[in-house]
PDB file of N, CA and C in Angstrom:
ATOM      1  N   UNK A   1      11.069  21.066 -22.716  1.00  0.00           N
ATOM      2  CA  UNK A   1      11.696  19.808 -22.358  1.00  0.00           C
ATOM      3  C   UNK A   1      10.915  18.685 -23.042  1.00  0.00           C
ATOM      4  N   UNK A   2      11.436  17.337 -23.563  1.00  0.00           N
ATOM      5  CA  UNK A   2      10.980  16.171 -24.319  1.00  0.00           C
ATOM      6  C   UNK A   2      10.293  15.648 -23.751  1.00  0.00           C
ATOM      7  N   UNK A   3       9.509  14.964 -23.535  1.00  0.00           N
ATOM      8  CA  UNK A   3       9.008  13.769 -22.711  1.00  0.00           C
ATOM      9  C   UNK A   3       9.901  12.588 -22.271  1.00  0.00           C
ATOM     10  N   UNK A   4      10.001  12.563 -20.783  1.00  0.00           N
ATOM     11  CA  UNK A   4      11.124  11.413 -20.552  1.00  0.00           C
ATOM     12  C   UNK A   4      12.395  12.844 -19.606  1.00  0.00           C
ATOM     13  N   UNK A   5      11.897  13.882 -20.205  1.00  0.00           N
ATOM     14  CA  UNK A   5      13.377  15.204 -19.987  1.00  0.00           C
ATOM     15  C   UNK A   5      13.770  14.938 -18.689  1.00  0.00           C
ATOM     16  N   UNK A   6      14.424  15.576 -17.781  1.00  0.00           N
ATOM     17  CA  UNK A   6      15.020  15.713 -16.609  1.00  0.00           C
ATOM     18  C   UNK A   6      15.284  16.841 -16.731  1.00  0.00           C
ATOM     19  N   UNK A   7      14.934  18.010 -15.697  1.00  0.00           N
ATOM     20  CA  UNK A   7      15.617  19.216 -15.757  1.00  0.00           C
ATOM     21  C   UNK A   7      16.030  19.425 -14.058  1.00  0.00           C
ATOM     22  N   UNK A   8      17.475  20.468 -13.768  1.00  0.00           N
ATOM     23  CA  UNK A   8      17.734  20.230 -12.640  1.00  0.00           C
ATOM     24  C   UNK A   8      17.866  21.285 -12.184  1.00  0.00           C
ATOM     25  N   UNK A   9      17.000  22.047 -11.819  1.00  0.00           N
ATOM     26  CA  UNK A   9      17.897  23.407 -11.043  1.00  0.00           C
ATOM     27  C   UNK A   9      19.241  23.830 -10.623  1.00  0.00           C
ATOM     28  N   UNK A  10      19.541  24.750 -10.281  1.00  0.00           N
ATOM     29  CA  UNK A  10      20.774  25.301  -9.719  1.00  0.00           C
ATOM     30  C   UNK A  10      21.152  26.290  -9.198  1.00  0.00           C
ATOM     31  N   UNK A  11      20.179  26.586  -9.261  1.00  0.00           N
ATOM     32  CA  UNK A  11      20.118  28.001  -8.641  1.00  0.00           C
ATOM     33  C   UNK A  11      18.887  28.339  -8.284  1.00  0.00           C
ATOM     34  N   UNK A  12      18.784  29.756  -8.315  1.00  0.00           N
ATOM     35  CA  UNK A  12      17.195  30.468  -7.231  1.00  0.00           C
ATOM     36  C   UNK A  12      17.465  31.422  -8.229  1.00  0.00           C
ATOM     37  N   UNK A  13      16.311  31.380  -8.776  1.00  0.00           N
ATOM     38  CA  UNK A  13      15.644  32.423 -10.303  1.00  0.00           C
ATOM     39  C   UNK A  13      14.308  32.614  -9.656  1.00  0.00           C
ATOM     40  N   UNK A  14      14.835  34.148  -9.839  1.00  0.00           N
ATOM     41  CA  UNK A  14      13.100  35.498  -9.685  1.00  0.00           C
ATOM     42  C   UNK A  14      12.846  35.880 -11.149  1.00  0.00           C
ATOM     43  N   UNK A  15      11.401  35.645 -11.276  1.00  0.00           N
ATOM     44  CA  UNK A  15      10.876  35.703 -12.405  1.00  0.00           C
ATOM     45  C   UNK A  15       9.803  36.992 -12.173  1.00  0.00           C
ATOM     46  N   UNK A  16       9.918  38.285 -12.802  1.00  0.00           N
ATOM     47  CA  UNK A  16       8.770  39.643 -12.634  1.00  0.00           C
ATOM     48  C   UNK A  16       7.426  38.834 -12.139  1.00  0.00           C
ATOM     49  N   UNK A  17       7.419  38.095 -13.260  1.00  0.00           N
ATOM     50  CA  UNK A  17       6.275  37.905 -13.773  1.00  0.00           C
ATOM     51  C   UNK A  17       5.526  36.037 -13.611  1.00  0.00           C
ATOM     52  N   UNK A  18       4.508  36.473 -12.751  1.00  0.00           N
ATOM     53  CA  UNK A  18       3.799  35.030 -12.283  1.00  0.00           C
ATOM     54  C   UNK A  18       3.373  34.075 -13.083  1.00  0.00           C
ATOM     55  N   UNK A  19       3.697  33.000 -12.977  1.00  0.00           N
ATOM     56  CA  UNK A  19       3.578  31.651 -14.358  1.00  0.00           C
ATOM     57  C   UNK A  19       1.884  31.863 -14.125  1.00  0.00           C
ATOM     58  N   UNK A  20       1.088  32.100 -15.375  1.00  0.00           N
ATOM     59  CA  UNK A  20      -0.025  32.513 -15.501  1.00  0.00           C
ATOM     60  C   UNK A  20      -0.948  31.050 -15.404  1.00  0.00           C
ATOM     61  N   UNK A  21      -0.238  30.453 -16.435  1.00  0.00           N
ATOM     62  CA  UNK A  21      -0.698  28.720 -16.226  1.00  0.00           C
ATOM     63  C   UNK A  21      -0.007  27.707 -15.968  1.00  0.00           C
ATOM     64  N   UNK A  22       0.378  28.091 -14.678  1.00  0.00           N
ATOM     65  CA  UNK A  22       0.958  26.917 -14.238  1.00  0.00           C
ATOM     66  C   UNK A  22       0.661  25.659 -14.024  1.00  0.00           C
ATOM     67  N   UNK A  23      -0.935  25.324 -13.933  1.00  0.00           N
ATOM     68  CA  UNK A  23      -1.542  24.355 -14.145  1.00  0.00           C
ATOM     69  C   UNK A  23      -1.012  23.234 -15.340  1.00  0.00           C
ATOM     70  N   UNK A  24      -1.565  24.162 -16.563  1.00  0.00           N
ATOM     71  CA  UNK A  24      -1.053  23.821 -17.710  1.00  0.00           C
ATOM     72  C   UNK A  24       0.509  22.813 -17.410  1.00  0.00           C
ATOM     73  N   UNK A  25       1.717  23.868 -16.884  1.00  0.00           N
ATOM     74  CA  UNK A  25       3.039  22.906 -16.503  1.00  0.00           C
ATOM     75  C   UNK A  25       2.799  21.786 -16.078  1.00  0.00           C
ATOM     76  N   UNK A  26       2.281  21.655 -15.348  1.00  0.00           N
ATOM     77  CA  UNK A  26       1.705  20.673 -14.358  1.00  0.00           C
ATOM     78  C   UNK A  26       1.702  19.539 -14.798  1.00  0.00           C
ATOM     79  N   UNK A  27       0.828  19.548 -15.439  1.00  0.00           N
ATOM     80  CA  UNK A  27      -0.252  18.447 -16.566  1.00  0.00           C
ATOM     81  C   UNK A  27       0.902  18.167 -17.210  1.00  0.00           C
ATOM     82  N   UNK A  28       2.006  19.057 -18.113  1.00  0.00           N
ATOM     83  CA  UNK A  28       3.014  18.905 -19.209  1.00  0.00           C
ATOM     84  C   UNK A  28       3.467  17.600 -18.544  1.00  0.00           C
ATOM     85  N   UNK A  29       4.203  17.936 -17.453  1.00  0.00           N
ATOM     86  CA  UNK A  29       5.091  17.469 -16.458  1.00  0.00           C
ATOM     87  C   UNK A  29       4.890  16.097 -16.198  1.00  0.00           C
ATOM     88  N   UNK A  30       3.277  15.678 -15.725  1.00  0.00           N
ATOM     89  CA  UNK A  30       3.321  14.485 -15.334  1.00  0.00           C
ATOM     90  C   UNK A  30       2.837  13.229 -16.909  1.00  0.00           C
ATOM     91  N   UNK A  31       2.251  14.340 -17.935  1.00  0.00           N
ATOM     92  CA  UNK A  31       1.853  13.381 -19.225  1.00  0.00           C
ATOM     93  C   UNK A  31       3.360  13.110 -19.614  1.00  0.00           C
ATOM     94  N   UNK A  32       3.988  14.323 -19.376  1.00  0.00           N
ATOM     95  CA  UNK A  32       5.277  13.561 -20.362  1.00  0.00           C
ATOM     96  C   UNK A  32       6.450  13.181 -19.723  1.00  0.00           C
ATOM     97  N   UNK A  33       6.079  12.733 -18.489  1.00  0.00           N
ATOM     98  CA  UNK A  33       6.598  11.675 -17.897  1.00  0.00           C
ATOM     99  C   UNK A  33       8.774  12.531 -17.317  1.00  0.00           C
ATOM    100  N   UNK A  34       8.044  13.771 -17.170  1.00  0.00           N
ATOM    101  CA  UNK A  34       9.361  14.580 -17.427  1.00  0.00           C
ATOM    102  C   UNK A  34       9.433  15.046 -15.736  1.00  0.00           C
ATOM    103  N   UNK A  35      11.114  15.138 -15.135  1.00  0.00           N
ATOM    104  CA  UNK A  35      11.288  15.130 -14.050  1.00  0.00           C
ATOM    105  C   UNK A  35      12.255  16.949 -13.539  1.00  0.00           C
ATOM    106  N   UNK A  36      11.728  17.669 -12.694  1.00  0.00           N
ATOM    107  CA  UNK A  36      12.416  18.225 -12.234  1.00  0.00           C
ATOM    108  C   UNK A  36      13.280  18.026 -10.462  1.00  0.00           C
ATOM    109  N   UNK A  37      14.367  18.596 -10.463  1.00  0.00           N
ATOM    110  CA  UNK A  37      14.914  18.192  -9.436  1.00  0.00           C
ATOM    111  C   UNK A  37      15.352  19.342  -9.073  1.00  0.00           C
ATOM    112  N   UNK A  38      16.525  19.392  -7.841  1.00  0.00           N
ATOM    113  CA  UNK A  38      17.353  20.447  -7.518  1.00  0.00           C
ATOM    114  C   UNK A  38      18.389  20.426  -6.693  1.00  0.00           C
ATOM    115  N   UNK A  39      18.982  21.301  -6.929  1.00  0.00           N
ATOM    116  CA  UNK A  39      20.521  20.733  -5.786  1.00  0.00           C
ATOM    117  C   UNK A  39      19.899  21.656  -4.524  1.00  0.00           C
ATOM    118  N   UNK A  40      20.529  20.744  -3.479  1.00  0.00           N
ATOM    119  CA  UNK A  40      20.645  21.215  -2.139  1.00  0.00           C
ATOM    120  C   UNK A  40      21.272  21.734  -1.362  1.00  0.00           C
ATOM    121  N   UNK A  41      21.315  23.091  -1.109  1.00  0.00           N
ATOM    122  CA  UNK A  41      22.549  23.803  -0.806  1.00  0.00           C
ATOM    123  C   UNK A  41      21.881  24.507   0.942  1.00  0.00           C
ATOM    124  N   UNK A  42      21.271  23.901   1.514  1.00  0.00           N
ATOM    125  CA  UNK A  42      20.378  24.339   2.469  1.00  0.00           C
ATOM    126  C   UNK A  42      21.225  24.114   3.913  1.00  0.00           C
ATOM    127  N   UNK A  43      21.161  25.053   4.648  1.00  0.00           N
ATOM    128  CA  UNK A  43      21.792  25.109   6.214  1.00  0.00           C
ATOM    129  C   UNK A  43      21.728  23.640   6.833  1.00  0.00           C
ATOM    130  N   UNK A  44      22.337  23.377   8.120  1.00  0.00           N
ATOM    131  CA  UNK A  44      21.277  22.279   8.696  1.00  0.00           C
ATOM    132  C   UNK A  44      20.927  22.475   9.231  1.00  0.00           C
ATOM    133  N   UNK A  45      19.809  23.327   9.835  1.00  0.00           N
ATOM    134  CA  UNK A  45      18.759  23.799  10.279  1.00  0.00           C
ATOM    135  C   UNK A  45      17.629  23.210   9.265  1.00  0.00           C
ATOM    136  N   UNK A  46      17.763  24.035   8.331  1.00  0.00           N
ATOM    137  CA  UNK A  46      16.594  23.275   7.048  1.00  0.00           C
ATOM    138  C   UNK A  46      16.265  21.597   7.228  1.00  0.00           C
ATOM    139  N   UNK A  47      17.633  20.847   6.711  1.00  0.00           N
ATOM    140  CA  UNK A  47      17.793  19.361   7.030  1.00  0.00           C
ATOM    141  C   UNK A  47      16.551  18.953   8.373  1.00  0.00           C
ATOM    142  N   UNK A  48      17.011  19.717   9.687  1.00  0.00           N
ATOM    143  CA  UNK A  48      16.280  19.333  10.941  1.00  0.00           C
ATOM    144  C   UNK A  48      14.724  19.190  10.937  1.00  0.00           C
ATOM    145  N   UNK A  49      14.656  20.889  10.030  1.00  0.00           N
ATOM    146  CA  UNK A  49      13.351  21.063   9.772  1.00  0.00           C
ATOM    147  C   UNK A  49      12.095  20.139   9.229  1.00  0.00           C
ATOM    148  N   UNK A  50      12.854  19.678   8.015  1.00  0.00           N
ATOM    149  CA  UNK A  50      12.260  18.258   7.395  1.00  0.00           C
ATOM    150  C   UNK A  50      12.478  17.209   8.091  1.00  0.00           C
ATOM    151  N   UNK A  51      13.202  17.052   8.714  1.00  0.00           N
ATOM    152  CA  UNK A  51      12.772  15.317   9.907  1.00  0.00           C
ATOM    153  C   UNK A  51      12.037  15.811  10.878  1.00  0.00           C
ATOM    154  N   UNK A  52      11.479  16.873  10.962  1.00  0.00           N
ATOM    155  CA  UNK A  52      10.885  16.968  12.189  1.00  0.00           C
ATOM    156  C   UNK A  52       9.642  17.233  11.527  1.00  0.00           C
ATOM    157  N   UNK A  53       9.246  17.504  10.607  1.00  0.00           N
ATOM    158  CA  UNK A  53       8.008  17.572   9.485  1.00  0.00           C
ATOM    159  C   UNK A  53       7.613  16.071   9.241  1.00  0.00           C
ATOM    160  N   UNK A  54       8.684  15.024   8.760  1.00  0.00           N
ATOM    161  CA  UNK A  54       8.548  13.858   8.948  1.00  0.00           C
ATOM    162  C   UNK A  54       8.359  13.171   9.928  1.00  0.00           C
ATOM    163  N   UNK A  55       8.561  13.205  11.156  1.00  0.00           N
ATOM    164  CA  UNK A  55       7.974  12.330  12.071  1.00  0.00           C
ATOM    165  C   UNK A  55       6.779  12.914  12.821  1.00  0.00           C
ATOM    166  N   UNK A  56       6.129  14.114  12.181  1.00  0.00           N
ATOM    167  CA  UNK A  56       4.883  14.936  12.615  1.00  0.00           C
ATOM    168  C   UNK A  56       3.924  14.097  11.601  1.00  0.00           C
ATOM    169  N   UNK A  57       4.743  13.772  10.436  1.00  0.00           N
ATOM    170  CA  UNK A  57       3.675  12.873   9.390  1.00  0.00           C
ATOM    171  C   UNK A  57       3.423  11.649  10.131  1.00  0.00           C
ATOM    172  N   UNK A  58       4.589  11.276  10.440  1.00  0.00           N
ATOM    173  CA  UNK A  58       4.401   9.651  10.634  1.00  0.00           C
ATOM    174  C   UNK A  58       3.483   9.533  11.687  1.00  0.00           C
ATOM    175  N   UNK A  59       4.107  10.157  12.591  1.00  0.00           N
ATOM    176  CA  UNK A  59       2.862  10.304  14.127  1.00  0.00           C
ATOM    177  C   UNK A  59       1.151  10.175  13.717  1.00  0.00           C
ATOM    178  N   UNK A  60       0.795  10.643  12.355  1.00  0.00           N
ATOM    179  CA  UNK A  60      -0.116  11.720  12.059  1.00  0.00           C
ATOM    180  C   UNK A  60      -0.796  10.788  11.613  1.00  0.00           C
ATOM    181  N   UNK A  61      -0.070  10.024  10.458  1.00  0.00           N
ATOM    182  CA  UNK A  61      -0.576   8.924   9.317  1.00  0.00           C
ATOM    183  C   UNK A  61       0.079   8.061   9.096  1.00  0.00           C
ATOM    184  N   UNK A  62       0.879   7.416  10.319  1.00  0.00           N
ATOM    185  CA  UNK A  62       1.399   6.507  10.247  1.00  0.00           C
ATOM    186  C   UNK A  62       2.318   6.158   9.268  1.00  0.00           C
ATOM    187  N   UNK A  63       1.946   5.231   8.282  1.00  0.00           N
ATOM    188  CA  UNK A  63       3.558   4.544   7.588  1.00  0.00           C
ATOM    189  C   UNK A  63       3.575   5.138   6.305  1.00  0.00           C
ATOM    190  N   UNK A  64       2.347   6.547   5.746  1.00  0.00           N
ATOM    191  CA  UNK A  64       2.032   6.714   4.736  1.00  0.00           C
ATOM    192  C   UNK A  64       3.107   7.316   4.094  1.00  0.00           C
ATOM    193  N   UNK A  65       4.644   7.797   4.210  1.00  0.00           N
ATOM    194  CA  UNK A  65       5.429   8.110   3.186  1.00  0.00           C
ATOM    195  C   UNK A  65       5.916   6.710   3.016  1.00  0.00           C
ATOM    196  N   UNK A  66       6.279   5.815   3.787  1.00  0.00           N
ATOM    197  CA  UNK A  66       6.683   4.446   3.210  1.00  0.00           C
ATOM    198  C   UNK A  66       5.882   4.030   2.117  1.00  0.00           C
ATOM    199  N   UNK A  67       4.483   3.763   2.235  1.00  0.00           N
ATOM    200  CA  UNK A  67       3.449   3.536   1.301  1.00  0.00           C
ATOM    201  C   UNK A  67       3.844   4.111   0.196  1.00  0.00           C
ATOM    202  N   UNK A  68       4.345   5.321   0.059  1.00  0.00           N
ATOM    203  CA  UNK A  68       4.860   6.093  -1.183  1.00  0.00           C
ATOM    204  C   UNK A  68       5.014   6.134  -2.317  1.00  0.00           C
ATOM    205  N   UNK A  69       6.245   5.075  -1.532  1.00  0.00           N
ATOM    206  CA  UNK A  69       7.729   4.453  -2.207  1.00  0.00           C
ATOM    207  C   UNK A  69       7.036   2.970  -2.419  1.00  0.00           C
ATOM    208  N   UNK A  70       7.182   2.826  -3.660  1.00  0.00           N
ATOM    209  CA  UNK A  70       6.543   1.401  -4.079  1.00  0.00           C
ATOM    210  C   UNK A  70       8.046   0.513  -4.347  1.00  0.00           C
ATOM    211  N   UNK A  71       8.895   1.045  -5.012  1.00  0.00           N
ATOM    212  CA  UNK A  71      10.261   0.725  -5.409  1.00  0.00           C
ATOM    213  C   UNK A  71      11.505   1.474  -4.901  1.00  0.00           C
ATOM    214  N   UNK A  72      12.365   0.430  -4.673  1.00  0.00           N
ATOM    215  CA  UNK A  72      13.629   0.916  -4.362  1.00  0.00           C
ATOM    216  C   UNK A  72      14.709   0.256  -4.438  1.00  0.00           C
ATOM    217  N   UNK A  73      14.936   0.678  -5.891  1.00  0.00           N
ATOM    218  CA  UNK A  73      15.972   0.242  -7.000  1.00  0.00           C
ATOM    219  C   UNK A  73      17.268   0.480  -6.753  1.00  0.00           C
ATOM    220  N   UNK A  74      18.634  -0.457  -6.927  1.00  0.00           N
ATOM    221  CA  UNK A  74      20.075   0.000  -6.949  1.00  0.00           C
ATOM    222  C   UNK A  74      19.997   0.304  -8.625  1.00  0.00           C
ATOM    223  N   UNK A  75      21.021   1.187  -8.697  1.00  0.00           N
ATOM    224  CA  UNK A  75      21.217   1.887 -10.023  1.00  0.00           C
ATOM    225  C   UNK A  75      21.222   0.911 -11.015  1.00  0.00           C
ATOM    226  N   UNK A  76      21.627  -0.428 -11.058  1.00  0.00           N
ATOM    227  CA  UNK A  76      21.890  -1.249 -12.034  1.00  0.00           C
ATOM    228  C   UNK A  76      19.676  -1.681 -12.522  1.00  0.00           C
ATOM    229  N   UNK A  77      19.461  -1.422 -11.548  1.00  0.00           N
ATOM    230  CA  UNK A  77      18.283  -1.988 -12.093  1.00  0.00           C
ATOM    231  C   UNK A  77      17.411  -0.557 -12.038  1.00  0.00           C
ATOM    232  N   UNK A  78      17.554   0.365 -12.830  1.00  0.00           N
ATOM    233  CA  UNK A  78      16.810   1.520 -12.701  1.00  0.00           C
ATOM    234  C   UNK A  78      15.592   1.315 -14.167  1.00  0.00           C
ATOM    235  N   UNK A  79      16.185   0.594 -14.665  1.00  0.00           N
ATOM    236  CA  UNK A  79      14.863   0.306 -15.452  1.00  0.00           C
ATOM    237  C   UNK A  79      13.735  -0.129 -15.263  1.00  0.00           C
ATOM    238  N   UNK A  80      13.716  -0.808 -14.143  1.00  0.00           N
ATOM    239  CA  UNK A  80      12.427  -1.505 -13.503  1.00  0.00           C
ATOM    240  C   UNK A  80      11.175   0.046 -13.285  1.00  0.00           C
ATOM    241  N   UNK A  81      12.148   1.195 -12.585  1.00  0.00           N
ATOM    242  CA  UNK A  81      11.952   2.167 -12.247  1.00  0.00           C
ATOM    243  C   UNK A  81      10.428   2.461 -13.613  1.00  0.00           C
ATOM    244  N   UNK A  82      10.480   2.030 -14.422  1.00  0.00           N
ATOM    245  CA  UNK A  82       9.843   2.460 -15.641  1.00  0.00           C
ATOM    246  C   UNK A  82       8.550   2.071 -16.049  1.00  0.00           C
ATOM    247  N   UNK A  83       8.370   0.826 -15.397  1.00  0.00           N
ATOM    248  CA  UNK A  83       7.670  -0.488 -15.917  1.00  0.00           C
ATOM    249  C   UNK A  83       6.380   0.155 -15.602  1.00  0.00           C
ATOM    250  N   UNK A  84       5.124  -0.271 -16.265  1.00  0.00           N
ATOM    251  CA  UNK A  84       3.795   0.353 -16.391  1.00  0.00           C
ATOM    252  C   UNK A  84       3.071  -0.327 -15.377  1.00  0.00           C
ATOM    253  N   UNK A  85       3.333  -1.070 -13.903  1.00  0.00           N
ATOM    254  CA  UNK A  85       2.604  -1.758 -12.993  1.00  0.00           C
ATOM    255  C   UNK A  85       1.860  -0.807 -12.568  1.00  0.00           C
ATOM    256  N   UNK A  86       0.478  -1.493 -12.409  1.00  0.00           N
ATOM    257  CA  UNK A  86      -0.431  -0.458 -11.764  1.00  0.00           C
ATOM    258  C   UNK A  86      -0.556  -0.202 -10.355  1.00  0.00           C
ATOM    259  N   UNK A  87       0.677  -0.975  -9.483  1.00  0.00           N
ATOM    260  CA  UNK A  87       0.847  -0.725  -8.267  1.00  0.00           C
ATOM    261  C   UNK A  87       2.200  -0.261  -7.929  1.00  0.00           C
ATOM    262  N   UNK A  88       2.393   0.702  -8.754  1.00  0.00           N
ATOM    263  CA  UNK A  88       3.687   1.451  -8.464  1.00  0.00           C
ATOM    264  C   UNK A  88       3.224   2.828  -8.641  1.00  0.00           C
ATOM    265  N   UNK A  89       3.957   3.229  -7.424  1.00  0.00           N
ATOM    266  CA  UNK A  89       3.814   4.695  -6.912  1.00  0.00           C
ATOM    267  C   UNK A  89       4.498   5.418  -7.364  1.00  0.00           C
ATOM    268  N   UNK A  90       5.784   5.474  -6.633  1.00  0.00           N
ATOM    269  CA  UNK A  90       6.711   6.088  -6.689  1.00  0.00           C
ATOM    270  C   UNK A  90       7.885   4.969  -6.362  1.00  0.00           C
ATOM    271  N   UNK A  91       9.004   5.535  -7.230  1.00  0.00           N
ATOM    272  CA  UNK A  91      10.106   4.589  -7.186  1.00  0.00           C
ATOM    273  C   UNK A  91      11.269   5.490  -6.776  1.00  0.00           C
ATOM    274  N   UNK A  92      12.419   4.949  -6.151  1.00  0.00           N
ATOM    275  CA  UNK A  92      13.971   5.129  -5.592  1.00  0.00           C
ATOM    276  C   UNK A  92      14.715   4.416  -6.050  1.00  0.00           C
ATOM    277  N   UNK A  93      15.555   5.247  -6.940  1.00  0.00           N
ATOM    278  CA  UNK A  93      16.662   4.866  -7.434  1.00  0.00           C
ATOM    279  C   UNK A  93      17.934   5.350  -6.580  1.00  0.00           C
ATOM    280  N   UNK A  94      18.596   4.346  -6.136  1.00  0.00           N
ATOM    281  CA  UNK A  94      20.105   4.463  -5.070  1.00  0.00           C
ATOM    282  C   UNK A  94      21.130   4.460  -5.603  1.00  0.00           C
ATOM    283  N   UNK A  95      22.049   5.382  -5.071  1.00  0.00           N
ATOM    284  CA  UNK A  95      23.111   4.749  -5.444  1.00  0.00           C
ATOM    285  C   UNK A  95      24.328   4.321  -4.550  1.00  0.00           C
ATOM    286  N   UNK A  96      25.573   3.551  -4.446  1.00  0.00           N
ATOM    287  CA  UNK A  96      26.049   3.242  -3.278  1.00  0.00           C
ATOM    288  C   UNK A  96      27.077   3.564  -3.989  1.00  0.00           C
TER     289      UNK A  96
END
């Protein structure tokens, strides 16, 4: 994948054989600024599971997934999403 790539899952792939350096990915991933994602095809049970993981955080550490999220962009302004501020975390791009 390029730097900048997006790759998206779609499925659930078994691989024999254990990513030896996955580290290595790792590193790829965040130097080159490249994003994986995945579709969600999960019960709602799962769904429950994660809000209830989330408010075990919040209880825990307070507002720290808000802290997170530094940005939270409507689609028209997803470029901001980009910008080299040294107080940006993580950004949300919406869409309505």
């Amino acid at each position: 994948m390029n730097s900048n790539g997006v790759l998206c899952f779609l499925g659930v792939y078994r691989d024999k054989k254990a990513c030896q350096d996955f580290g290595r990915v790792l590193t790829s991933m965040v130097l080159g600024n490249r994003v994986i994602f995945r579709s969600v095809s999960s019960d709602k049970i799962h769904f429950k599971m994660v809000i209830t993981d989330m408010i075990k955080i919040k209880s825990t550490y307070g507002n720290l997934l808000e802290k997170l999220i530094t940005q939270k962009l409507p689609l028209r302004e997803f470029s901001k999403a980009f910008s080299r501020e040294k107080s940006a975390i993580k950004s949300v791009i919406y869409f309505k």
